[in-house]
C-alpha atoms as a PDB file:
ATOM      1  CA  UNK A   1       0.000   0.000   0.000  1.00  0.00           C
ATOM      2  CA  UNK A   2       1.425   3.900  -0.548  1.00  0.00           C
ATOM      3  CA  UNK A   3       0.421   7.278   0.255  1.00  0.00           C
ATOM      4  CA  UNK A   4      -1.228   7.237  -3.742  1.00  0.00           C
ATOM      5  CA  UNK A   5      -2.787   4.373  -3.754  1.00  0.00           C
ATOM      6  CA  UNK A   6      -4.376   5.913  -0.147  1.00  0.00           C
ATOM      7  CA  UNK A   7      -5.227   8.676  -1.576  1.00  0.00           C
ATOM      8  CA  UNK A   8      -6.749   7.640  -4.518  1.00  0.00           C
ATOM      9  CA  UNK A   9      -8.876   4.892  -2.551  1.00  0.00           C
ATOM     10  CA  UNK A  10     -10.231   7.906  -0.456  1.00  0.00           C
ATOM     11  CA  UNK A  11     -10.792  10.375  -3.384  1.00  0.00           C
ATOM     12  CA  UNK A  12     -14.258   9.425  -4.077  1.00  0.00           C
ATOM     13  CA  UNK A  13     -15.823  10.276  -0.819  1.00  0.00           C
ATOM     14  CA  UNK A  14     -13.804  14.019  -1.361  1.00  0.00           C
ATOM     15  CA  UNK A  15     -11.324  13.139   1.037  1.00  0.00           C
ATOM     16  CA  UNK A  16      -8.090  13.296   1.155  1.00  0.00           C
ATOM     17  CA  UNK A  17      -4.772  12.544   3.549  1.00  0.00           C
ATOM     18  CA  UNK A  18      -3.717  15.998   5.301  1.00  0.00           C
ATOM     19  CA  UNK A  19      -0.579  14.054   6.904  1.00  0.00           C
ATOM     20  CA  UNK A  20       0.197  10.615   8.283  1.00  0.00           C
ATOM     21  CA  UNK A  21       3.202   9.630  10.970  1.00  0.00           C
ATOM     22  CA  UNK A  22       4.757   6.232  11.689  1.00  0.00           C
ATOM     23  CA  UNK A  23       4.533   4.460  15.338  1.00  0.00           C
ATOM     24  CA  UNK A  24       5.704   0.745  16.726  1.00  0.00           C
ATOM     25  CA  UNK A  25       6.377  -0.266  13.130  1.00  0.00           C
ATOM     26  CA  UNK A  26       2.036   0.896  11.690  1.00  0.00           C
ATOM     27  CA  UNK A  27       1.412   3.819   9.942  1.00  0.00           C
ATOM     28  CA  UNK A  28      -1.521   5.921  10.625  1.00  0.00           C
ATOM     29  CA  UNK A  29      -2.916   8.499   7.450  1.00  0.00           C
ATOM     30  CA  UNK A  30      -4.968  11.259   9.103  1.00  0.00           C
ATOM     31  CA  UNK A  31      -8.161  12.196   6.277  1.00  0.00           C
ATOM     32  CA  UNK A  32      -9.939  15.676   5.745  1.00  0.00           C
ATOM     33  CA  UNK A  33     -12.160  17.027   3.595  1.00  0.00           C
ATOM     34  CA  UNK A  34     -10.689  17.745  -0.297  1.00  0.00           C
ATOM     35  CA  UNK A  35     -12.647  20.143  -2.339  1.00  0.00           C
ATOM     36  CA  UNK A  36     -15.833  19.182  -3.602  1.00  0.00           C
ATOM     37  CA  UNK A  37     -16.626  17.611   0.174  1.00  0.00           C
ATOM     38  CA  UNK A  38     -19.308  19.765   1.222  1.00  0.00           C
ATOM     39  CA  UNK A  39     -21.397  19.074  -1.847  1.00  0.00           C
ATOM     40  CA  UNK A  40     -20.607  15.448  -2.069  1.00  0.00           C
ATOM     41  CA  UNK A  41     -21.064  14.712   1.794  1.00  0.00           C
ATOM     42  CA  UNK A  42     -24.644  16.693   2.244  1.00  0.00           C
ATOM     43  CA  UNK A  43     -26.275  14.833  -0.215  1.00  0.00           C
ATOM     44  CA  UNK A  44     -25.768  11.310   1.336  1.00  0.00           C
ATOM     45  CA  UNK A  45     -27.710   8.873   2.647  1.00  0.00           C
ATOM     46  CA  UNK A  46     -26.017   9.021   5.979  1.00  0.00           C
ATOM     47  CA  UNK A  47     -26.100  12.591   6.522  1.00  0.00           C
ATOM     48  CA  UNK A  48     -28.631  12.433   8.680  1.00  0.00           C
ATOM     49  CA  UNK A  49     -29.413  12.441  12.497  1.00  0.00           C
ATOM     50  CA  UNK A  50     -28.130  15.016  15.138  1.00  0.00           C
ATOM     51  CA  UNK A  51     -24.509  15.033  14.065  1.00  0.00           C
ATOM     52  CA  UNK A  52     -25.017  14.320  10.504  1.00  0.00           C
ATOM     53  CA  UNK A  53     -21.293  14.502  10.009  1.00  0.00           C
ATOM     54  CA  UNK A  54     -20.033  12.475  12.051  1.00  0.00           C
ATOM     55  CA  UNK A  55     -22.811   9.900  11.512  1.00  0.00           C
ATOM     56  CA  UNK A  56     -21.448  10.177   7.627  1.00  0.00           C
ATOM     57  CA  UNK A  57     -18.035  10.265   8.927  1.00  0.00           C
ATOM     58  CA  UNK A  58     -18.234   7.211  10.715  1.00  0.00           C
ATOM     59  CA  UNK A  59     -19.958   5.027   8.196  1.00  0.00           C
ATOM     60  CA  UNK A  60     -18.108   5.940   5.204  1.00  0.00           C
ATOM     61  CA  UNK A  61     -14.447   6.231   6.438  1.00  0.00           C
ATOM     62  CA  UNK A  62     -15.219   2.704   8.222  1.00  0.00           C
ATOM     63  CA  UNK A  63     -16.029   1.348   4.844  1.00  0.00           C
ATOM     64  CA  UNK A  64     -12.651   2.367   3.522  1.00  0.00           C
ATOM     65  CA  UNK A  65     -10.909   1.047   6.107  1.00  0.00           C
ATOM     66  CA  UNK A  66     -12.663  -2.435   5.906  1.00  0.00           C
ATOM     67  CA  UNK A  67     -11.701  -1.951   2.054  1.00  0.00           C
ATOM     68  CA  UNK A  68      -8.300  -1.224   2.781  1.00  0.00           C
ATOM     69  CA  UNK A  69      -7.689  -3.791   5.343  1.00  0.00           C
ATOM     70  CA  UNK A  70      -6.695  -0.699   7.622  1.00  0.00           C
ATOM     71  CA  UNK A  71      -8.315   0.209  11.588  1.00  0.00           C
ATOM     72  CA  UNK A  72     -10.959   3.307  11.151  1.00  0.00           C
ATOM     73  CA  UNK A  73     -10.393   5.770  14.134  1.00  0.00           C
ATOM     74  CA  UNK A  74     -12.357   9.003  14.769  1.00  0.00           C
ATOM     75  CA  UNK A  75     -11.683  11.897  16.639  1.00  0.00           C
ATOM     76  CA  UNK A  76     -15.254  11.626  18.342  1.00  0.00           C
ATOM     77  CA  UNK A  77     -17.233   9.390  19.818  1.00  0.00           C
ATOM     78  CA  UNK A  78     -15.660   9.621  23.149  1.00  0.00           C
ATOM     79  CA  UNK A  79     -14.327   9.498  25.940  1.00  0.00           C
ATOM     80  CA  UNK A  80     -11.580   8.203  25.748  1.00  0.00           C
ATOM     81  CA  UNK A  81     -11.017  10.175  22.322  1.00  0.00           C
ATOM     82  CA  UNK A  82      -8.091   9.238  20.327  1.00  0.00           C
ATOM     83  CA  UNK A  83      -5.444  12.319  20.518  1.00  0.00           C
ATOM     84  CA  UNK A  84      -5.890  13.694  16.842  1.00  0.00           C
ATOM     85  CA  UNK A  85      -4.081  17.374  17.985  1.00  0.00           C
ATOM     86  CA  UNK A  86      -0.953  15.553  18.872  1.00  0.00           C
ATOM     87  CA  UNK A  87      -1.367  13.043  15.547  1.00  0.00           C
ATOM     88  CA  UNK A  88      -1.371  16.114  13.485  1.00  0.00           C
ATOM     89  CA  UNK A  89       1.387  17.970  15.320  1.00  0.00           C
ATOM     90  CA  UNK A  90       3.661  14.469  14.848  1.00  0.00           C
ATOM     91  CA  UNK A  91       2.567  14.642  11.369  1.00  0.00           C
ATOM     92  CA  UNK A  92       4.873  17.442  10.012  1.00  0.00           C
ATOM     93  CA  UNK A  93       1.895  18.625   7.996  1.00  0.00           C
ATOM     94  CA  UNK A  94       0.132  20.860  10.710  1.00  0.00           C
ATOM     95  CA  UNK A  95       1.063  22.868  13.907  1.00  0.00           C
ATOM     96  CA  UNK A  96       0.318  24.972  16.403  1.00  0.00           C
ATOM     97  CA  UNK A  97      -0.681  28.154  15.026  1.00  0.00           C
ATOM     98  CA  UNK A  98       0.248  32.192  16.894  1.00  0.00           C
ATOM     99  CA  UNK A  99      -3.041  31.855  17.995  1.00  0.00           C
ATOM    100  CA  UNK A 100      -3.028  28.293  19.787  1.00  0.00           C
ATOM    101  CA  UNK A 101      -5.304  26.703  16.524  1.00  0.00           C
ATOM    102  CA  UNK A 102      -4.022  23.904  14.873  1.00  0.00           C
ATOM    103  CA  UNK A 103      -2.266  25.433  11.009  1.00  0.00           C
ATOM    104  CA  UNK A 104      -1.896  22.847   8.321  1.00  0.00           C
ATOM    105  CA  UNK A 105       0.133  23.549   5.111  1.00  0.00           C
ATOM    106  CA  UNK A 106      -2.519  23.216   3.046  1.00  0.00           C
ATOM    107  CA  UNK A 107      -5.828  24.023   5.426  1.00  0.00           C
ATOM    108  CA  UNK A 108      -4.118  26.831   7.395  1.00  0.00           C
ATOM    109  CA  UNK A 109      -6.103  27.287  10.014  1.00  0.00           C
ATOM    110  CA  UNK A 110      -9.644  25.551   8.587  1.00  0.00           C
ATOM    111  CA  UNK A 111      -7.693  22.429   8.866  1.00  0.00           C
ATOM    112  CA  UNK A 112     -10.252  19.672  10.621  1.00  0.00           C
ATOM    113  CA  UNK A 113      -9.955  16.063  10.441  1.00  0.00           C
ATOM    114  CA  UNK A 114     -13.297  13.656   9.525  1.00  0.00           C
ATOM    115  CA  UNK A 115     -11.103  10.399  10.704  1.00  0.00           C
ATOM    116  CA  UNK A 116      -7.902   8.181  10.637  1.00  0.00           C
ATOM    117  CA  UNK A 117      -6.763   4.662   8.748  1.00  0.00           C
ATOM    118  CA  UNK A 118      -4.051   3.078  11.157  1.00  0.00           C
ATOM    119  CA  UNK A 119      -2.370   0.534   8.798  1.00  0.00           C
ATOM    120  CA  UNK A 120      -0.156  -2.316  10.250  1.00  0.00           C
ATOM    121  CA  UNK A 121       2.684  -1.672   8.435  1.00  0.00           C
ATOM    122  CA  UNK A 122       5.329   1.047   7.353  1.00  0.00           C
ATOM    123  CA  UNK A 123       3.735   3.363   4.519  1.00  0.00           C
ATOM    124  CA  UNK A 124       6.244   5.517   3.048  1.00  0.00           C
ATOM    125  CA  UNK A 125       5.867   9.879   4.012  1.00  0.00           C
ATOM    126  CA  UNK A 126       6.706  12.756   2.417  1.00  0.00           C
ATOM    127  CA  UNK A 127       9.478  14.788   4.369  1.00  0.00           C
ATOM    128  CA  UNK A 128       8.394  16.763   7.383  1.00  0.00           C
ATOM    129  CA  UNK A 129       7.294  20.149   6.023  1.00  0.00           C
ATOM    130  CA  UNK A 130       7.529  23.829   7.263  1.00  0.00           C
ATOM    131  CA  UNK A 131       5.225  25.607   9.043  1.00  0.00           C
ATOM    132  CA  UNK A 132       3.646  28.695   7.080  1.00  0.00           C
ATOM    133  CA  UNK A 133       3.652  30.785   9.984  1.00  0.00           C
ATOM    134  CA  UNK A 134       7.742  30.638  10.012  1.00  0.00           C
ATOM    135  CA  UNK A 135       7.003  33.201   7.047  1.00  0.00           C
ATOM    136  CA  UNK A 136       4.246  34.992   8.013  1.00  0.00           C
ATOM    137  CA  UNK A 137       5.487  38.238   8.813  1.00  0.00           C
ATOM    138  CA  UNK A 138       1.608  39.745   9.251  1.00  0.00           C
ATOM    139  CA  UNK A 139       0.462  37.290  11.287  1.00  0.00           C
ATOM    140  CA  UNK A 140      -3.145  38.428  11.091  1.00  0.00           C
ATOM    141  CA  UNK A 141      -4.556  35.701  13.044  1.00  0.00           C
ATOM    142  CA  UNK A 142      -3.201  37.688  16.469  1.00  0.00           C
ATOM    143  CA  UNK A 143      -4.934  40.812  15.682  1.00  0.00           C
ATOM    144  CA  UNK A 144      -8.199  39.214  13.613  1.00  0.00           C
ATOM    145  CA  UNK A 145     -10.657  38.455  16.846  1.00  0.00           C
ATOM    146  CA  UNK A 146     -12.753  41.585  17.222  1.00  0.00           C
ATOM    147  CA  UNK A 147     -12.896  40.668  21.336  1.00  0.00           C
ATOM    148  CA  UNK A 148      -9.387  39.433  21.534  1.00  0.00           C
ATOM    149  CA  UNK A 149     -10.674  35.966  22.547  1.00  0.00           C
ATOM    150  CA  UNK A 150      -7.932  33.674  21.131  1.00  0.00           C
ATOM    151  CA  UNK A 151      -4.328  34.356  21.871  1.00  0.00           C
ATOM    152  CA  UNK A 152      -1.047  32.469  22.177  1.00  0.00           C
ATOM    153  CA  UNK A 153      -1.652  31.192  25.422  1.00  0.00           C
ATOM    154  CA  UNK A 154      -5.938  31.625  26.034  1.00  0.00           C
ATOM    155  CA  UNK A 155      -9.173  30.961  24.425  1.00  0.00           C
ATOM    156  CA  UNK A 156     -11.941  33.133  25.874  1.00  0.00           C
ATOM    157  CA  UNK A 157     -14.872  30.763  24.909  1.00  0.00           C
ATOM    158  CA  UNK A 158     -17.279  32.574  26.779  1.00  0.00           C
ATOM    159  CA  UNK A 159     -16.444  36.078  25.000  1.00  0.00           C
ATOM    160  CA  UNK A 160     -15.787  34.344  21.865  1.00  0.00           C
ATOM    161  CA  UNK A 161     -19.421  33.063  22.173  1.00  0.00           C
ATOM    162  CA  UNK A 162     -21.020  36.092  23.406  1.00  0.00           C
ATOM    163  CA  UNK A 163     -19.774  37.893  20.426  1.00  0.00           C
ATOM    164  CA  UNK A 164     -21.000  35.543  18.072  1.00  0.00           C
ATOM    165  CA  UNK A 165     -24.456  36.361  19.307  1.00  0.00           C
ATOM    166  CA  UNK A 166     -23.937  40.095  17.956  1.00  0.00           C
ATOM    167  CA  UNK A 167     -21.890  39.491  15.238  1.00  0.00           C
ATOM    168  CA  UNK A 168     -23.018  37.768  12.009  1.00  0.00           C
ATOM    169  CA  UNK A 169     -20.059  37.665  10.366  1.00  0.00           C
ATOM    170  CA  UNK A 170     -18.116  35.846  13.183  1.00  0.00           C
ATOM    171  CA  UNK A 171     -21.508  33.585  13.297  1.00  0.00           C
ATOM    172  CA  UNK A 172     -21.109  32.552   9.877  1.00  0.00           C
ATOM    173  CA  UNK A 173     -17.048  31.780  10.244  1.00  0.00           C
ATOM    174  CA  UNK A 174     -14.808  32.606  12.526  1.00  0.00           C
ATOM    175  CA  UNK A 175     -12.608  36.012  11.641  1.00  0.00           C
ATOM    176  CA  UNK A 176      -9.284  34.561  13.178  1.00  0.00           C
ATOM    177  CA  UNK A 177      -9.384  31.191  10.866  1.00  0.00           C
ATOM    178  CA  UNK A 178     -10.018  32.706   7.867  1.00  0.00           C
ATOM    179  CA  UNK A 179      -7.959  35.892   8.595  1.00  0.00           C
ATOM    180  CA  UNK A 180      -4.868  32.763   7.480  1.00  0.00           C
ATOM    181  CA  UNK A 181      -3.013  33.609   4.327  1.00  0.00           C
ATOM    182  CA  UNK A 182      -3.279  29.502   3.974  1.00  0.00           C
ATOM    183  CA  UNK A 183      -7.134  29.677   4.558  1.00  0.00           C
ATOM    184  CA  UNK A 184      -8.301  32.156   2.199  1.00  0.00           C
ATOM    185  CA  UNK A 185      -6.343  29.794  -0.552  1.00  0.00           C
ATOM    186  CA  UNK A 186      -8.364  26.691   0.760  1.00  0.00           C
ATOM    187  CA  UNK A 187     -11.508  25.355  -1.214  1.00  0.00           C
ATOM    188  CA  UNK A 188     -13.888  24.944   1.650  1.00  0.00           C
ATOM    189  CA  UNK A 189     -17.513  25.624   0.748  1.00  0.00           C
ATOM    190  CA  UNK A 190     -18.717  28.434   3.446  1.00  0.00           C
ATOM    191  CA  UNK A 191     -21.961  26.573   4.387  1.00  0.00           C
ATOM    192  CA  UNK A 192     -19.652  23.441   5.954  1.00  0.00           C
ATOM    193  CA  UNK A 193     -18.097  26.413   8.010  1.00  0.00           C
ATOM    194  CA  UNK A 194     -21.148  27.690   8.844  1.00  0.00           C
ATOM    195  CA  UNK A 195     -22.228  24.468   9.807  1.00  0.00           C
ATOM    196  CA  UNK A 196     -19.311  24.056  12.074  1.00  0.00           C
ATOM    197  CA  UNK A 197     -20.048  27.818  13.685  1.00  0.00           C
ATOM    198  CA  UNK A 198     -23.380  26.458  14.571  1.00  0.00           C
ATOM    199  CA  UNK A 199     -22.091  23.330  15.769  1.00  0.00           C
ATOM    200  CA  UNK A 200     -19.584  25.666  17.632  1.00  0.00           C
ATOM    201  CA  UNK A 201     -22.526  27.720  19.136  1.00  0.00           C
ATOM    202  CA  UNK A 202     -26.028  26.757  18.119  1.00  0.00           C
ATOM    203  CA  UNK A 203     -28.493  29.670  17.989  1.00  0.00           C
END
Protein backbone atom coordinates (compact mmCIF):
# COMPACT_ATOMS: atom_id res chain seq x y z
CA UNK A 1 0.00 0.00 0.00
CA UNK A 2 1.43 3.90 -0.55
CA UNK A 3 0.42 7.28 0.26
CA UNK A 4 -1.23 7.24 -3.74
CA UNK A 5 -2.79 4.37 -3.75
CA UNK A 6 -4.38 5.91 -0.15
CA UNK A 7 -5.23 8.68 -1.58
CA UNK A 8 -6.75 7.64 -4.52
CA UNK A 9 -8.88 4.89 -2.55
CA UNK A 10 -10.23 7.91 -0.46
CA UNK A 11 -10.79 10.37 -3.38
CA UNK A 12 -14.26 9.42 -4.08
CA UNK A 13 -15.82 10.28 -0.82
CA UNK A 14 -13.80 14.02 -1.36
CA UNK A 15 -11.32 13.14 1.04
CA UNK A 16 -8.09 13.30 1.16
CA UNK A 17 -4.77 12.54 3.55
CA UNK A 18 -3.72 16.00 5.30
CA UNK A 19 -0.58 14.05 6.90
CA UNK A 20 0.20 10.62 8.28
CA UNK A 21 3.20 9.63 10.97
CA UNK A 22 4.76 6.23 11.69
CA UNK A 23 4.53 4.46 15.34
CA UNK A 24 5.70 0.75 16.73
CA UNK A 25 6.38 -0.27 13.13
CA UNK A 26 2.04 0.90 11.69
CA UNK A 27 1.41 3.82 9.94
CA UNK A 28 -1.52 5.92 10.62
CA UNK A 29 -2.92 8.50 7.45
CA UNK A 30 -4.97 11.26 9.10
CA UNK A 31 -8.16 12.20 6.28
CA UNK A 32 -9.94 15.68 5.75
CA UNK A 33 -12.16 17.03 3.59
CA UNK A 34 -10.69 17.74 -0.30
CA UNK A 35 -12.65 20.14 -2.34
CA UNK A 36 -15.83 19.18 -3.60
CA UNK A 37 -16.63 17.61 0.17
CA UNK A 38 -19.31 19.76 1.22
CA UNK A 39 -21.40 19.07 -1.85
CA UNK A 40 -20.61 15.45 -2.07
CA UNK A 41 -21.06 14.71 1.79
CA UNK A 42 -24.64 16.69 2.24
CA UNK A 43 -26.27 14.83 -0.21
CA UNK A 44 -25.77 11.31 1.34
CA UNK A 45 -27.71 8.87 2.65
CA UNK A 46 -26.02 9.02 5.98
CA UNK A 47 -26.10 12.59 6.52
CA UNK A 48 -28.63 12.43 8.68
CA UNK A 49 -29.41 12.44 12.50
CA UNK A 50 -28.13 15.02 15.14
CA UNK A 51 -24.51 15.03 14.06
CA UNK A 52 -25.02 14.32 10.50
CA UNK A 53 -21.29 14.50 10.01
CA UNK A 54 -20.03 12.48 12.05
CA UNK A 55 -22.81 9.90 11.51
CA UNK A 56 -21.45 10.18 7.63
CA UNK A 57 -18.04 10.26 8.93
CA UNK A 58 -18.23 7.21 10.72
CA UNK A 59 -19.96 5.03 8.20
CA UNK A 60 -18.11 5.94 5.20
CA UNK A 61 -14.45 6.23 6.44
CA UNK A 62 -15.22 2.70 8.22
CA UNK A 63 -16.03 1.35 4.84
CA UNK A 64 -12.65 2.37 3.52
CA UNK A 65 -10.91 1.05 6.11
CA UNK A 66 -12.66 -2.43 5.91
CA UNK A 67 -11.70 -1.95 2.05
CA UNK A 68 -8.30 -1.22 2.78
CA UNK A 69 -7.69 -3.79 5.34
CA UNK A 70 -6.69 -0.70 7.62
CA UNK A 71 -8.31 0.21 11.59
CA UNK A 72 -10.96 3.31 11.15
CA UNK A 73 -10.39 5.77 14.13
CA UNK A 74 -12.36 9.00 14.77
CA UNK A 75 -11.68 11.90 16.64
CA UNK A 76 -15.25 11.63 18.34
CA UNK A 77 -17.23 9.39 19.82
CA UNK A 78 -15.66 9.62 23.15
CA UNK A 79 -14.33 9.50 25.94
CA UNK A 80 -11.58 8.20 25.75
CA UNK A 81 -11.02 10.18 22.32
CA UNK A 82 -8.09 9.24 20.33
CA UNK A 83 -5.44 12.32 20.52
CA UNK A 84 -5.89 13.69 16.84
CA UNK A 85 -4.08 17.37 17.98
CA UNK A 86 -0.95 15.55 18.87
CA UNK A 87 -1.37 13.04 15.55
CA UNK A 88 -1.37 16.11 13.48
CA UNK A 89 1.39 17.97 15.32
CA UNK A 90 3.66 14.47 14.85
CA UNK A 91 2.57 14.64 11.37
CA UNK A 92 4.87 17.44 10.01
CA UNK A 93 1.89 18.63 8.00
CA UNK A 94 0.13 20.86 10.71
CA UNK A 95 1.06 22.87 13.91
CA UNK A 96 0.32 24.97 16.40
CA UNK A 97 -0.68 28.15 15.03
CA UNK A 98 0.25 32.19 16.89
CA UNK A 99 -3.04 31.85 17.99
CA UNK A 100 -3.03 28.29 19.79
CA UNK A 101 -5.30 26.70 16.52
CA UNK A 102 -4.02 23.90 14.87
CA UNK A 103 -2.27 25.43 11.01
CA UNK A 104 -1.90 22.85 8.32
CA UNK A 105 0.13 23.55 5.11
CA UNK A 106 -2.52 23.22 3.05
CA UNK A 107 -5.83 24.02 5.43
CA UNK A 108 -4.12 26.83 7.40
CA UNK A 109 -6.10 27.29 10.01
CA UNK A 110 -9.64 25.55 8.59
CA UNK A 111 -7.69 22.43 8.87
CA UNK A 112 -10.25 19.67 10.62
CA UNK A 113 -9.95 16.06 10.44
CA UNK A 114 -13.30 13.66 9.52
CA UNK A 115 -11.10 10.40 10.70
CA UNK A 116 -7.90 8.18 10.64
CA UNK A 117 -6.76 4.66 8.75
CA UNK A 118 -4.05 3.08 11.16
CA UNK A 119 -2.37 0.53 8.80
CA UNK A 120 -0.16 -2.32 10.25
CA UNK A 121 2.68 -1.67 8.43
CA UNK A 122 5.33 1.05 7.35
CA UNK A 123 3.73 3.36 4.52
CA UNK A 124 6.24 5.52 3.05
CA UNK A 125 5.87 9.88 4.01
CA UNK A 126 6.71 12.76 2.42
CA UNK A 127 9.48 14.79 4.37
CA UNK A 128 8.39 16.76 7.38
CA UNK A 129 7.29 20.15 6.02
CA UNK A 130 7.53 23.83 7.26
CA UNK A 131 5.23 25.61 9.04
CA UNK A 132 3.65 28.70 7.08
CA UNK A 133 3.65 30.78 9.98
CA UNK A 134 7.74 30.64 10.01
CA UNK A 135 7.00 33.20 7.05
CA UNK A 136 4.25 34.99 8.01
CA UNK A 137 5.49 38.24 8.81
CA UNK A 138 1.61 39.75 9.25
CA UNK A 139 0.46 37.29 11.29
CA UNK A 140 -3.14 38.43 11.09
CA UNK A 141 -4.56 35.70 13.04
CA UNK A 142 -3.20 37.69 16.47
CA UNK A 143 -4.93 40.81 15.68
CA UNK A 144 -8.20 39.21 13.61
CA UNK A 145 -10.66 38.46 16.85
CA UNK A 146 -12.75 41.58 17.22
CA UNK A 147 -12.90 40.67 21.34
CA UNK A 148 -9.39 39.43 21.53
CA UNK A 149 -10.67 35.97 22.55
CA UNK A 150 -7.93 33.67 21.13
CA UNK A 151 -4.33 34.36 21.87
CA UNK A 152 -1.05 32.47 22.18
CA UNK A 153 -1.65 31.19 25.42
CA UNK A 154 -5.94 31.62 26.03
CA UNK A 155 -9.17 30.96 24.43
CA UNK A 156 -11.94 33.13 25.87
CA UNK A 157 -14.87 30.76 24.91
CA UNK A 158 -17.28 32.57 26.78
CA UNK A 159 -16.44 36.08 25.00
CA UNK A 160 -15.79 34.34 21.86
CA UNK A 161 -19.42 33.06 22.17
CA UNK A 162 -21.02 36.09 23.41
CA UNK A 163 -19.77 37.89 20.43
CA UNK A 164 -21.00 35.54 18.07
CA UNK A 165 -24.46 36.36 19.31
CA UNK A 166 -23.94 40.10 17.96
CA UNK A 167 -21.89 39.49 15.24
CA UNK A 168 -23.02 37.77 12.01
CA UNK A 169 -20.06 37.66 10.37
CA UNK A 170 -18.12 35.85 13.18
CA UNK A 171 -21.51 33.58 13.30
CA UNK A 172 -21.11 32.55 9.88
CA UNK A 173 -17.05 31.78 10.24
CA UNK A 174 -14.81 32.61 12.53
CA UNK A 175 -12.61 36.01 11.64
CA UNK A 176 -9.28 34.56 13.18
CA UNK A 177 -9.38 31.19 10.87
CA UNK A 178 -10.02 32.71 7.87
CA UNK A 179 -7.96 35.89 8.60
CA UNK A 180 -4.87 32.76 7.48
CA UNK A 181 -3.01 33.61 4.33
CA UNK A 182 -3.28 29.50 3.97
CA UNK A 183 -7.13 29.68 4.56
CA UNK A 184 -8.30 32.16 2.20
CA UNK A 185 -6.34 29.79 -0.55
CA UNK A 186 -8.36 26.69 0.76
CA UNK A 187 -11.51 25.36 -1.21
CA UNK A 188 -13.89 24.94 1.65
CA UNK A 189 -17.51 25.62 0.75
CA UNK A 190 -18.72 28.43 3.45
CA UNK A 191 -21.96 26.57 4.39
CA UNK A 192 -19.65 23.44 5.95
CA UNK A 193 -18.10 26.41 8.01
CA UNK A 194 -21.15 27.69 8.84
CA UNK A 195 -22.23 24.47 9.81
CA UNK A 196 -19.31 24.06 12.07
CA UNK A 197 -20.05 27.82 13.68
CA UNK A 198 -23.38 26.46 14.57
CA UNK A 199 -22.09 23.33 15.77
CA UNK A 200 -19.58 25.67 17.63
CA UNK A 201 -22.53 27.72 19.14
CA UNK A 202 -26.03 26.76 18.12
CA UNK A 203 -28.49 29.67 17.99
Amino acid sequence: MTLDEIAAAVAPLRLSPLGGFHEDGQTTILLGPADGFWDYVTAQPEFSGDDPLDAWSKVAISKIADHLNAEAMFPFGGPPFHPFIAWAMNSGEAWQSPVGLLVHKDAGLLVSYRGALRFADRITLPEPSVSPCDTCTARPCLTACPVSALGPDTYDVSSCKAHMDTDAICRAACRVRMSCPISQSYPRDPAQTAFHMEAFHPS
